[in-house]
Each structure stands twice: as C-alpha cells, then as structure tokens.
N, C-alpha and C. Protein backbone atom coordinates (compact mmCIF):
# COMPACT_ATOMS: atom_id res chain seq x y z
N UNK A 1 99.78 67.24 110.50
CA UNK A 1 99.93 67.48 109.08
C UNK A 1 101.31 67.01 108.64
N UNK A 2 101.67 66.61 107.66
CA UNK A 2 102.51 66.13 106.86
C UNK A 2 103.40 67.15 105.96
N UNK A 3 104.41 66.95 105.95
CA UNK A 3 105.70 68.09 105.48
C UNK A 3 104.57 68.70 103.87
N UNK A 4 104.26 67.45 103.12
CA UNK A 4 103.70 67.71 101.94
C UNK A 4 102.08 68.49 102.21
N UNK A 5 102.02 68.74 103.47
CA UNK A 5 100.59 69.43 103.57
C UNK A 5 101.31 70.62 103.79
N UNK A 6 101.96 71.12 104.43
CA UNK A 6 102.24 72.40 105.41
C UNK A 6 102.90 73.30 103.80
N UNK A 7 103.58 72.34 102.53
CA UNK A 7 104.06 72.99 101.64
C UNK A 7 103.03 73.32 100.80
N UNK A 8 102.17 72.34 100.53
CA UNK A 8 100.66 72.55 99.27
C UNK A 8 100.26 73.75 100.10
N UNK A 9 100.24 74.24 101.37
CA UNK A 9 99.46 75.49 101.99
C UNK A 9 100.15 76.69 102.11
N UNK A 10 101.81 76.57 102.55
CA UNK A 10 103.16 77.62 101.76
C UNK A 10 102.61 78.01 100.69
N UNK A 11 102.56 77.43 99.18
CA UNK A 11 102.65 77.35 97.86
C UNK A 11 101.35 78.62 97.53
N UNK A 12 99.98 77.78 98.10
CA UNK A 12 98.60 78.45 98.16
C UNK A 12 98.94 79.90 98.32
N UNK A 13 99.73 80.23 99.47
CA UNK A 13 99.63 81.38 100.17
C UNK A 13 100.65 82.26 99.29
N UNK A 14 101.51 81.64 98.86
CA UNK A 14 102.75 82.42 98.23
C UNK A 14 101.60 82.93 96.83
N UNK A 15 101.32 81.71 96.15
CA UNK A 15 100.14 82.49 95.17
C UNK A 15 99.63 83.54 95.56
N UNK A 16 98.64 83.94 96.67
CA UNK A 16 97.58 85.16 97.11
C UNK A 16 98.59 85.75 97.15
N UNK A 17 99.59 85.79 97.92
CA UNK A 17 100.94 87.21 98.38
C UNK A 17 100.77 87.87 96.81
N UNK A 18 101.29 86.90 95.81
CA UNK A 18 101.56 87.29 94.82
C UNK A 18 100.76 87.84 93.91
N UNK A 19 99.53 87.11 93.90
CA UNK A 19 98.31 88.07 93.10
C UNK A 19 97.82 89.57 94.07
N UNK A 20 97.83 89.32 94.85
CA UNK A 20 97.82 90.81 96.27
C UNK A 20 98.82 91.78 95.73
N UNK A 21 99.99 91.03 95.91
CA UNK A 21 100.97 92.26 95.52
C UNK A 21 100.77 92.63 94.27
N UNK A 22 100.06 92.02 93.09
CA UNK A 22 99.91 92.60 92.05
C UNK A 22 98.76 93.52 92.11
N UNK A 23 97.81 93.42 92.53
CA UNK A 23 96.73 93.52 92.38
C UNK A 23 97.05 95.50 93.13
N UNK A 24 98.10 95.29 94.80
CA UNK A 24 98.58 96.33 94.72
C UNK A 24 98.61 97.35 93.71
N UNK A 25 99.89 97.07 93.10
CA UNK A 25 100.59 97.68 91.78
C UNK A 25 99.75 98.07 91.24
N UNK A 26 98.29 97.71 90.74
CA UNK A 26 97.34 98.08 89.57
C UNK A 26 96.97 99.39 89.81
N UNK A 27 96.28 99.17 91.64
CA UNK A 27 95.83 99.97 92.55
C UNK A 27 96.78 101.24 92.40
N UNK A 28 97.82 101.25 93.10
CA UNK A 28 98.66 102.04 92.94
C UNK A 28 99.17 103.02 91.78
N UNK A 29 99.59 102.47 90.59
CA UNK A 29 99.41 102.71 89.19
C UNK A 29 98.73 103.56 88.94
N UNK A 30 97.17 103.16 88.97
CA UNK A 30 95.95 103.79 88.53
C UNK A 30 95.40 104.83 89.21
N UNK A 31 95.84 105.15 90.58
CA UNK A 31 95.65 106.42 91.38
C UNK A 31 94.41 105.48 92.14
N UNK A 32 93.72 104.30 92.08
CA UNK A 32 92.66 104.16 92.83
C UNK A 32 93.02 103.33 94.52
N UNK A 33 94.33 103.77 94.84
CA UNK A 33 94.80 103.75 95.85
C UNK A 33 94.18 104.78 96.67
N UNK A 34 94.08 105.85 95.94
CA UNK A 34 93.54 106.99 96.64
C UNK A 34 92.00 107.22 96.52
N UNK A 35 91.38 106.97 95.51
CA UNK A 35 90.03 106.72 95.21
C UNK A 35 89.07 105.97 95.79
N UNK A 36 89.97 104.67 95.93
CA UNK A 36 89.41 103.32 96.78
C UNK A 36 90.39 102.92 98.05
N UNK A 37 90.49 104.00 98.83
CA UNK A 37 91.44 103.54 99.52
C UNK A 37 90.34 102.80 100.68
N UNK A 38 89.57 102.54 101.17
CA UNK A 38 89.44 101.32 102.06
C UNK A 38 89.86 99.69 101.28
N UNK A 39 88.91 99.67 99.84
CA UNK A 39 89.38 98.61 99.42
C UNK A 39 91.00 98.44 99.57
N UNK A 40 92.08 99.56 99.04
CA UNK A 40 93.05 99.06 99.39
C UNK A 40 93.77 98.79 100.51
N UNK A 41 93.20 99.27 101.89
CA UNK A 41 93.54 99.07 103.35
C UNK A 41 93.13 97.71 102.98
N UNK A 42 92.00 96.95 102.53
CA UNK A 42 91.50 95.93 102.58
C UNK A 42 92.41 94.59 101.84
N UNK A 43 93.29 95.18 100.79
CA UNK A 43 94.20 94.41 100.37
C UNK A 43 95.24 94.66 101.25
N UNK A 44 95.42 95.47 101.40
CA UNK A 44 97.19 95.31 102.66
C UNK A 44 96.56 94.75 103.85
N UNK A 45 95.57 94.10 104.26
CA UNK A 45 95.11 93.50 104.75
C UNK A 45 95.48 91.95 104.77
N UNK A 46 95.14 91.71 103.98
CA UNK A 46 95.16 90.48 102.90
C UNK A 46 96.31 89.59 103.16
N UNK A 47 97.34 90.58 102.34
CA UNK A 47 98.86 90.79 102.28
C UNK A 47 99.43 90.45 103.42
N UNK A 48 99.18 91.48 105.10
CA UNK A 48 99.09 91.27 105.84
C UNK A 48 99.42 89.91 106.36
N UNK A 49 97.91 89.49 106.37
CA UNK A 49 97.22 88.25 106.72
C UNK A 49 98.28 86.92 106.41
N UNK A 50 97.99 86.77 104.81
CA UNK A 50 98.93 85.82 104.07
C UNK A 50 100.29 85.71 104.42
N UNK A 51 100.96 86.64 104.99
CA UNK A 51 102.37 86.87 105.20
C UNK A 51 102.47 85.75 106.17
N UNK A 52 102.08 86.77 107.38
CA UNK A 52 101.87 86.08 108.70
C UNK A 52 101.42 84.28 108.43
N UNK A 53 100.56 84.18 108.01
CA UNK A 53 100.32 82.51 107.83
C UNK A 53 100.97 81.53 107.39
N UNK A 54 102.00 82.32 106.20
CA UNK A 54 102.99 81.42 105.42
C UNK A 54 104.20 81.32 106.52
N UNK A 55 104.35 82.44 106.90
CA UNK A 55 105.24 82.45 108.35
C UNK A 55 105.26 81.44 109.68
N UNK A 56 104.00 81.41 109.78
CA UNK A 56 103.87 80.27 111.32
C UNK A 56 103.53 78.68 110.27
N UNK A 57 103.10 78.98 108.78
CA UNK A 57 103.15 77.30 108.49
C UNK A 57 104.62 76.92 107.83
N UNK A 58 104.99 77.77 107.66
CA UNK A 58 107.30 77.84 107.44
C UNK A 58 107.95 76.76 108.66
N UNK A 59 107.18 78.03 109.69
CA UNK A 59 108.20 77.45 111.05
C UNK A 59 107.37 75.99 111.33
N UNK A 60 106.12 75.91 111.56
CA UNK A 60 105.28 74.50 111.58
C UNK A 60 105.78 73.58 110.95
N UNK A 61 106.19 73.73 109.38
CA UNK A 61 106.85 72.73 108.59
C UNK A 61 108.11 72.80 109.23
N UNK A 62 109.51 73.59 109.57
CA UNK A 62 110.44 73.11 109.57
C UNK A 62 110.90 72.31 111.30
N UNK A 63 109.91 72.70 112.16
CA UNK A 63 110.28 72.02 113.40
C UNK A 63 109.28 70.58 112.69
N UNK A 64 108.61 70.29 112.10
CA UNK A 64 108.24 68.84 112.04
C UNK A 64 109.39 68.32 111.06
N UNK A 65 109.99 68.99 110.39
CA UNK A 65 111.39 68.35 109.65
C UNK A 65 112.35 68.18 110.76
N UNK A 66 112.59 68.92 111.82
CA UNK A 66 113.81 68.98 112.45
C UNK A 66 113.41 67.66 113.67
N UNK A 67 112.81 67.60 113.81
CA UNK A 67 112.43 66.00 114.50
C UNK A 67 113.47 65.15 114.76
C-alpha cells in the first residue's frame, strides 16, 4: 500500500472514532447507556476496534515513510 492509501484509511477511521464518540455522548446524555447497555458495550466496541486499527495503519504508514 502506498503512504496515500494507509492515510485515505487513517482519515476513514478517525471519522467512525468520531461519529462513535459522539454517538457515545448521546447514549450517555440520554441515560440509554443504562437502558441499552449491550448496544453500548457494542459501541465501545467499535471505538475499541477503530482505535486499535488507526494505530497499527499509523505505525504501517510511518515505517513505509521511514524507508
């Protein structure tokens, strides 16, 4: 993959973090943290997930920069 791929897939992921973490907040807010709490295990899930991925395609992109 190409520096400009590993970032279009950073970018992707930073989006979901960011609608997740909102989507959090609503959850939270509204008390249906507690109401719906599997769905929300199911978003810190997510969150989770996305973190971790932007993480190993970070380091993926910067050892193919450091070349």
């Amino acid at each position: 993959m190409s520096e400009a791929d590993y970032q279009r897939i950073i970018d992707a992921l930073q989006d979901l973090i960011d609608e997740t973490q909102s989507t959090l907040e609503r959850f939270e807010t509204s008390g249906m943290d507690e109401k719906m709490s599997e769905d929300y295990e199911k978003l810190l899930e997510i969150l989770d997930q996305a973190v971790k991925q932007q993480r190993e395609h970070t380091l993926a992109m910067l050892r193919l920069v450091g070349r």
